[in-house]
C-alpha atoms as a PDB file:
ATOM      1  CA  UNK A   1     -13.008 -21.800  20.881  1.00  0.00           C
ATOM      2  CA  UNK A   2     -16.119 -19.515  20.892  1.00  0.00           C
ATOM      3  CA  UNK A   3     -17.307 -18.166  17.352  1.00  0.00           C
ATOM      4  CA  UNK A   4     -16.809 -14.739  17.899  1.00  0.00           C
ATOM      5  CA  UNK A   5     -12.894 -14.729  18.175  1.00  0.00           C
ATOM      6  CA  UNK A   6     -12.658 -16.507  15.237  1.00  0.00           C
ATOM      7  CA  UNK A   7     -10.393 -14.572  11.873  1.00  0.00           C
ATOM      8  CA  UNK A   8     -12.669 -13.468   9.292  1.00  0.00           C
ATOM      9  CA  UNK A   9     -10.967 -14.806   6.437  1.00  0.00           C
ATOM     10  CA  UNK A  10     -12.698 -12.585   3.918  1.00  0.00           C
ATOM     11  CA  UNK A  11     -11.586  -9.671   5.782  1.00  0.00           C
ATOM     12  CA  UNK A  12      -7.797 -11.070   6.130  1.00  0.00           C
ATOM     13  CA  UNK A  13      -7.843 -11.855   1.989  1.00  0.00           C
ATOM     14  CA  UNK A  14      -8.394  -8.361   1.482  1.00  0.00           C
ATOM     15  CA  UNK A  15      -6.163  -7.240   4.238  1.00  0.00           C
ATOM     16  CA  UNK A  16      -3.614  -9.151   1.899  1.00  0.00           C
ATOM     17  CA  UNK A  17      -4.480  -8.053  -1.382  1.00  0.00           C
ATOM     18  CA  UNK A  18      -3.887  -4.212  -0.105  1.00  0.00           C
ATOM     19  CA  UNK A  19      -0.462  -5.617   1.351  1.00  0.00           C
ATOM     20  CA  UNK A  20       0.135  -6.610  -2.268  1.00  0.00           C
ATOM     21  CA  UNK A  21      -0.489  -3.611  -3.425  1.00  0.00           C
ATOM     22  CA  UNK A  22       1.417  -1.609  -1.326  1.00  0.00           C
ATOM     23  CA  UNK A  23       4.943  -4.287  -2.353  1.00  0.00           C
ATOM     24  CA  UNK A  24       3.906  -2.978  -5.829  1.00  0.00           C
ATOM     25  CA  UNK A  25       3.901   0.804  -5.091  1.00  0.00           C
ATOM     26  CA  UNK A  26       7.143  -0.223  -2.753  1.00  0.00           C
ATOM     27  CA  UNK A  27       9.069  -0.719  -5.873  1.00  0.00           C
ATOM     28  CA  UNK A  28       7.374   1.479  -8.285  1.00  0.00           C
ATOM     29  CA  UNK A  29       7.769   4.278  -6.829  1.00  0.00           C
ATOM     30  CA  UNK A  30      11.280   4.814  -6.129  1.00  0.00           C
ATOM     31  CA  UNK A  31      12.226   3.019  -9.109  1.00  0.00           C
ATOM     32  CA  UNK A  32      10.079   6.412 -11.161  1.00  0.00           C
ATOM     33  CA  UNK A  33      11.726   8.448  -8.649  1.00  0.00           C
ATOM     34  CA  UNK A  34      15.358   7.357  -9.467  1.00  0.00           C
ATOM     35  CA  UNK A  35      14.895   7.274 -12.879  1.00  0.00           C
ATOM     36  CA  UNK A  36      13.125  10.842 -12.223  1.00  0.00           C
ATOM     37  CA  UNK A  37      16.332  12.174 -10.662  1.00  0.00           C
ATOM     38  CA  UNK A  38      18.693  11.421 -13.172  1.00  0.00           C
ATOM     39  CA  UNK A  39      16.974  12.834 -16.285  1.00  0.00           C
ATOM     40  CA  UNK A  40      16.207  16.115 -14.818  1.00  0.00           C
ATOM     41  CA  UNK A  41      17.106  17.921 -18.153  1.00  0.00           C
ATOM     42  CA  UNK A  42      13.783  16.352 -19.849  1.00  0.00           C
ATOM     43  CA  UNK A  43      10.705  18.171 -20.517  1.00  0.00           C
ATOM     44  CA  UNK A  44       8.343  15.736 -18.188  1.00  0.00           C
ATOM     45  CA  UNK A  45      10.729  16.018 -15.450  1.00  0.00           C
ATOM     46  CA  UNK A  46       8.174  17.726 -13.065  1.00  0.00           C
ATOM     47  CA  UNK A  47       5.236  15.789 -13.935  1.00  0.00           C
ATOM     48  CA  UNK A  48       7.214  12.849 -13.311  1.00  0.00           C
ATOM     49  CA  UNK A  49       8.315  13.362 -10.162  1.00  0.00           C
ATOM     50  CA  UNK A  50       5.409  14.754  -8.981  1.00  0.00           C
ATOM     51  CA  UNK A  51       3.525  11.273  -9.697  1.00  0.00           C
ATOM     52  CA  UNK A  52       7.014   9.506  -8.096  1.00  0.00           C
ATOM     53  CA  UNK A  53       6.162  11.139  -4.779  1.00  0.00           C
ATOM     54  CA  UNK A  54       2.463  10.253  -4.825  1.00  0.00           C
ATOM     55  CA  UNK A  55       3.232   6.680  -5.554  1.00  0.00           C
ATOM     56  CA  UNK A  56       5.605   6.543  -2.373  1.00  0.00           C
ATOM     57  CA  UNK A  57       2.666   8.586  -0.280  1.00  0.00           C
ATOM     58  CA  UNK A  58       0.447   6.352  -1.852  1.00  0.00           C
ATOM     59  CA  UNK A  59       2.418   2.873  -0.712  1.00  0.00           C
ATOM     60  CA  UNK A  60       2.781   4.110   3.239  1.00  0.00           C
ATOM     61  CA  UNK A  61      -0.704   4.688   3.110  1.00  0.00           C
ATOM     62  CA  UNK A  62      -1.431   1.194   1.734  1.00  0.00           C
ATOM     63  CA  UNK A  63       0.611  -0.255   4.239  1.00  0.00           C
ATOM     64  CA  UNK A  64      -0.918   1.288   7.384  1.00  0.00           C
ATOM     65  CA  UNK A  65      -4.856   0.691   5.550  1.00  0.00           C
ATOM     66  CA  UNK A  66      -3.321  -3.214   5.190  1.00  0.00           C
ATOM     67  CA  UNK A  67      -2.206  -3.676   8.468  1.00  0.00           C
ATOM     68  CA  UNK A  68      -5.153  -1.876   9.902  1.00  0.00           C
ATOM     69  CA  UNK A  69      -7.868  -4.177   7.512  1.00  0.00           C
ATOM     70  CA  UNK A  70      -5.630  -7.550   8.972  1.00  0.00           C
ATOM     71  CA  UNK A  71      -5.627  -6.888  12.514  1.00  0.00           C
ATOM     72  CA  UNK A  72      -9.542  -5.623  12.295  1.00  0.00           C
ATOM     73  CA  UNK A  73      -9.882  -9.081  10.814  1.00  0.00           C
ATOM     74  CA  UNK A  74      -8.313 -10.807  13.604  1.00  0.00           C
ATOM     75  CA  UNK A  75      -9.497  -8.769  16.545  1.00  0.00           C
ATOM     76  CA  UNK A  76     -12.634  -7.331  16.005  1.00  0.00           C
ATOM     77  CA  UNK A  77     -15.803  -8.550  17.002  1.00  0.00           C
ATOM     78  CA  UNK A  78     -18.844  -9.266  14.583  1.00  0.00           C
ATOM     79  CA  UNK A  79     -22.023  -7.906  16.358  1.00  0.00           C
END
């Protein structure tokens, strides 16, 4: 196997970690965003789901930046 197709494992541990992240924001989001929903009578009602919707932007993005980091680590060549 030549060295320069190897996986650069520091690359693919951070590719993880931002996978990680985005699991986190998977669930944390919605979860605000139900809870959100069904107390729309209370006075931080738009704050809250204003910071509900980031957190879902905010876990696609993670996702695509996680995928992108692992499959640089795999496939890219070190010059």
């Amino acid at each position: 196997m030549d060295e320069n197709n190897r996986t650069d494992k520091e690359l693919l541990i951070k590719g993880l970690k931002r996978l990680g992240i985005c699991l986190l924001l998977m669930f944390l989001g919605p979860t605000l965003f139900h809870i959100t929903l069904s107390n729309d009578e209370k006075p931080l009602y738009i704050p809250l789901f204003i910071v509900s919707i980031m957190l879902c932007i905010a876990a696609i993005a993670m996702l695509f930046i996680g995928l992108k980091t692992i499959l640089d680590s795999m496939f890219k060549k070190n010059n």
